[in-house]
N, C-alpha and C. Protein backbone atom coordinates (compact mmCIF):
# COMPACT_ATOMS: atom_id res chain seq x y z
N UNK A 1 -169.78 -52.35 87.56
CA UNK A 1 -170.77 -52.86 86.62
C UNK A 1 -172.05 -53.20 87.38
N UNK A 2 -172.95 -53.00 86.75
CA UNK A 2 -174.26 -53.15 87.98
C UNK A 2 -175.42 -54.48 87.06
N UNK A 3 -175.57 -55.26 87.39
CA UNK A 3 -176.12 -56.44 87.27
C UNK A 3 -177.92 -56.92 87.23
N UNK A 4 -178.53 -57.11 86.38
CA UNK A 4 -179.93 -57.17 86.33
C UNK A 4 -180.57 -58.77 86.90
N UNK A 5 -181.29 -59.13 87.57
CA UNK A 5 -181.57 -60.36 87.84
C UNK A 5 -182.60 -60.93 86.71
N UNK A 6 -182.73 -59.93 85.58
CA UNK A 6 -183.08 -60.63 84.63
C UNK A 6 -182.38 -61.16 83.42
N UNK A 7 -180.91 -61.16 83.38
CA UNK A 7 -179.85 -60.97 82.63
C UNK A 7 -178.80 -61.98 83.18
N UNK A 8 -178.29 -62.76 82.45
CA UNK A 8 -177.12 -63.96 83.06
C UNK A 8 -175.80 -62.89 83.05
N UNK A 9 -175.26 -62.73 83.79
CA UNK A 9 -173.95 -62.19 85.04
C UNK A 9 -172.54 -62.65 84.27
N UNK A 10 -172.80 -63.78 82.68
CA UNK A 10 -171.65 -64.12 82.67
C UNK A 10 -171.56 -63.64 81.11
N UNK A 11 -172.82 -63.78 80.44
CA UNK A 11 -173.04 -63.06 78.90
C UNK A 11 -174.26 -62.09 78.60
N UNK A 12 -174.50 -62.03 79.73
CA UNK A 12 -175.39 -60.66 79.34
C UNK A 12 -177.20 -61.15 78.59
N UNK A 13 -176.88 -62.20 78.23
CA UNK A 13 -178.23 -62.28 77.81
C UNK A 13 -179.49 -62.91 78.51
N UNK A 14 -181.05 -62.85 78.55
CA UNK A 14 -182.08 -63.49 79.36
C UNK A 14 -182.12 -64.74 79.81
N UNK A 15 -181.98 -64.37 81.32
CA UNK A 15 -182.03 -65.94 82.02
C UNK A 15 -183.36 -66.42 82.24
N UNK A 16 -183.91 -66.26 81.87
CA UNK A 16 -185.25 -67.03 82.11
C UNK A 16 -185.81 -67.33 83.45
N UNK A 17 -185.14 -66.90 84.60
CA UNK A 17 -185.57 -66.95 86.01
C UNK A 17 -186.75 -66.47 86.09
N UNK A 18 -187.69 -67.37 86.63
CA UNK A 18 -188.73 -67.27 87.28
C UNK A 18 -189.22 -66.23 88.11
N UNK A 19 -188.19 -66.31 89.04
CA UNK A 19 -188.25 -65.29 89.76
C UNK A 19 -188.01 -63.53 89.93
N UNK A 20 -187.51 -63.45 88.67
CA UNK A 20 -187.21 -62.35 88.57
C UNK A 20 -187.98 -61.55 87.35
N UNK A 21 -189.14 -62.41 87.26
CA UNK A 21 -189.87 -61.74 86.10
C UNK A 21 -190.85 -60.84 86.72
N UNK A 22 -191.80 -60.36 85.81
CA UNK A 22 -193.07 -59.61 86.62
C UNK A 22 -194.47 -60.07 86.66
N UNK A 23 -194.36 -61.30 86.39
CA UNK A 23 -195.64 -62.13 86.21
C UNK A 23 -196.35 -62.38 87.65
N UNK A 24 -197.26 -62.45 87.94
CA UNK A 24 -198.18 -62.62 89.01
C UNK A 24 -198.18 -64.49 89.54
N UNK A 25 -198.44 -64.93 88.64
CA UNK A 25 -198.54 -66.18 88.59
C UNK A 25 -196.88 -66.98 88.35
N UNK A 26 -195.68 -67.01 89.72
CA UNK A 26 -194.53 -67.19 89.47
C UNK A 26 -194.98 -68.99 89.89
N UNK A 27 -193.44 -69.93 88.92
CA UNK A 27 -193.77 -70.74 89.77
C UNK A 27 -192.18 -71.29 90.16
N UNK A 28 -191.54 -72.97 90.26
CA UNK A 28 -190.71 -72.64 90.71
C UNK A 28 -189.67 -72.08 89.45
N UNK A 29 -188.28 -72.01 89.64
CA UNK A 29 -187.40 -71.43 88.26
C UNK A 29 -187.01 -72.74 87.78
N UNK A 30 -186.49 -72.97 86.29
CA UNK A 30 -185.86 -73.69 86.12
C UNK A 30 -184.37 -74.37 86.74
N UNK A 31 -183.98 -73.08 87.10
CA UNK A 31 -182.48 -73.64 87.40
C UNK A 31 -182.60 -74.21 88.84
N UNK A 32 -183.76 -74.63 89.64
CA UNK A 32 -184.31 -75.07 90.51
C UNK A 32 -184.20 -76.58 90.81
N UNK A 33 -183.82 -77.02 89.15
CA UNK A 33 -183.75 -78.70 89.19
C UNK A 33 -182.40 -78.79 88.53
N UNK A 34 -181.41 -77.91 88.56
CA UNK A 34 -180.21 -78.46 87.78
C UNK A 34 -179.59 -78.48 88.99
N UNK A 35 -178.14 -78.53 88.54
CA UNK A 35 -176.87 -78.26 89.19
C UNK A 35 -175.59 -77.38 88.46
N UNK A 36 -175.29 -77.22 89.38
CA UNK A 36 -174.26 -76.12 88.61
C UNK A 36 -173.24 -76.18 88.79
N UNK A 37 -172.17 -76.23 87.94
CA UNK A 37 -170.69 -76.86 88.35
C UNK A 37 -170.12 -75.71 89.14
N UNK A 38 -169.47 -76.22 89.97
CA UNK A 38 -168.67 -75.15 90.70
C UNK A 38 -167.37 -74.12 89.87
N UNK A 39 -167.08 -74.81 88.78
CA UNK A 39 -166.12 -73.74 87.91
C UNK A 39 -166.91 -72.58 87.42
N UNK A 40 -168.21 -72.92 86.51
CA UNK A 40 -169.38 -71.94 86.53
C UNK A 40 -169.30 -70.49 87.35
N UNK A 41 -169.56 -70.93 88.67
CA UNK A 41 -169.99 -70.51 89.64
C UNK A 41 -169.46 -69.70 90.22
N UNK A 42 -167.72 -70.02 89.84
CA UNK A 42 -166.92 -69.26 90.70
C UNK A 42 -166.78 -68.07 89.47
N UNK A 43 -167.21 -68.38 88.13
CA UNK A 43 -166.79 -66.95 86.88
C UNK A 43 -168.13 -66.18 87.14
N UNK A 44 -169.04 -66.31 88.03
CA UNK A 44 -169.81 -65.52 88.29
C UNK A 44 -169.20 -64.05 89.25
N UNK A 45 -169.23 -62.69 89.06
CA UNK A 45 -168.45 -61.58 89.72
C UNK A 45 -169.10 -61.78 90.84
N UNK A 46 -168.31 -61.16 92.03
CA UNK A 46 -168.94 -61.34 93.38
C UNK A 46 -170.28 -60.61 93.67
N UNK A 47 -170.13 -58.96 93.09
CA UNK A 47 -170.99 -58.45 93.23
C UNK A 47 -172.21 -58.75 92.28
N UNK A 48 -172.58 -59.90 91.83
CA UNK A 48 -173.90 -60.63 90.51
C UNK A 48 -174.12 -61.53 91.37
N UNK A 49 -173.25 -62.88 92.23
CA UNK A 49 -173.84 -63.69 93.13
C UNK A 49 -174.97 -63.19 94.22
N UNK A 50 -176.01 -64.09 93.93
CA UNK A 50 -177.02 -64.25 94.38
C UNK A 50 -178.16 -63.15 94.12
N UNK A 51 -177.96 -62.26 93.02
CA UNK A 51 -178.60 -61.39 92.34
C UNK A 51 -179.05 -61.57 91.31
N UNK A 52 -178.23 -62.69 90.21
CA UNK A 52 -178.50 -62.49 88.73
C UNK A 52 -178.38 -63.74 88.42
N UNK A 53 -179.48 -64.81 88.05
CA UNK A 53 -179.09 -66.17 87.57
C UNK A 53 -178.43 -66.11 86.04
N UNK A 54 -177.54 -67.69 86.35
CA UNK A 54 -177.13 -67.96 85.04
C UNK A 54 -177.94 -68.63 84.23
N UNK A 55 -177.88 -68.27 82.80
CA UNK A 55 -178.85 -68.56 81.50
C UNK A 55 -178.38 -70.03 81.38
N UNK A 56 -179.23 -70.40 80.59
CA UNK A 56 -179.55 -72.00 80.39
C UNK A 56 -178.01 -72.38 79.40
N UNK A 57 -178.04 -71.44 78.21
CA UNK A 57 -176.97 -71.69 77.70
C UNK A 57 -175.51 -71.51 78.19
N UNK A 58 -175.08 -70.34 79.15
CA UNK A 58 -173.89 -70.86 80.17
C UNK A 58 -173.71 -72.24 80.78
N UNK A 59 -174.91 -72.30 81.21
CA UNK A 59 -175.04 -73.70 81.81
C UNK A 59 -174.76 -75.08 80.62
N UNK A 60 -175.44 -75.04 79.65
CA UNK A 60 -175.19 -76.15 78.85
C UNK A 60 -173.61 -76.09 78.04
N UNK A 61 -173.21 -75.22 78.04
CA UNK A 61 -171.66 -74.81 76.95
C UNK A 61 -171.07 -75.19 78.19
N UNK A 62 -170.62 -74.78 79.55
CA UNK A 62 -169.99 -75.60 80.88
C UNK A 62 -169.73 -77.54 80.78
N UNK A 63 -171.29 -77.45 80.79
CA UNK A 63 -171.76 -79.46 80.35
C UNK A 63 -170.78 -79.81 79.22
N UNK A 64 -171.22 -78.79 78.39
CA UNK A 64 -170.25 -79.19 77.52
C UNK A 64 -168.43 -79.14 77.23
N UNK A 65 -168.01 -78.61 77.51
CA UNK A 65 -166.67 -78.71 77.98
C UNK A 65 -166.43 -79.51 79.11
N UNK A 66 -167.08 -79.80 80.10
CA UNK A 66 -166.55 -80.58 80.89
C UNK A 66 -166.71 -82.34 80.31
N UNK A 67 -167.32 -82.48 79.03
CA UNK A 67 -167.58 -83.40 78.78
C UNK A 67 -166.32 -84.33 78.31
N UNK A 68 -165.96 -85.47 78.96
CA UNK A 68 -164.88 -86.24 78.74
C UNK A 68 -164.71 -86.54 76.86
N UNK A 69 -163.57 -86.45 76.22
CA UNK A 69 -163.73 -86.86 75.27
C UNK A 69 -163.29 -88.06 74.78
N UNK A 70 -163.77 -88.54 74.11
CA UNK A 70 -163.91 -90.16 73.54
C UNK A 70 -162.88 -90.53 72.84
């Protein structure tokens, strides 16, 4: 499977990385100030690490399941 660094690695849809756009004027990425759980991280395929960021919404549905329930 071959992997776009403009495309999240885990659903296919636009990650919003900064860096991987074609704009002239880059600045830093968002996912620059988060954190990322390590369960995340590891459902990323080997060959997408460090090629293809994960989208905001992988990231928040993660938050959310790991969220203790009340």
């Amino acid at each position: 499977m071959t992997f776009s660094p403009e495309k999240c690695p885990l659903c296919g849809e636009p990650n919003d990385c900064q860096s991987a756009t074609q704009s002239d004027c880059k600045g830093p990425c968002w996912c620059m100030k988060e954190i990322f759980p390590p369960e995340l991280l590891a459902r990323v395929p080997k060959e997408a690490r460090r090629c293809a960021c994960i989208c905001r919404r992988c990231l928040a549905e993660t938050r959310r399941q790991n969220q203790p329930d009340d």
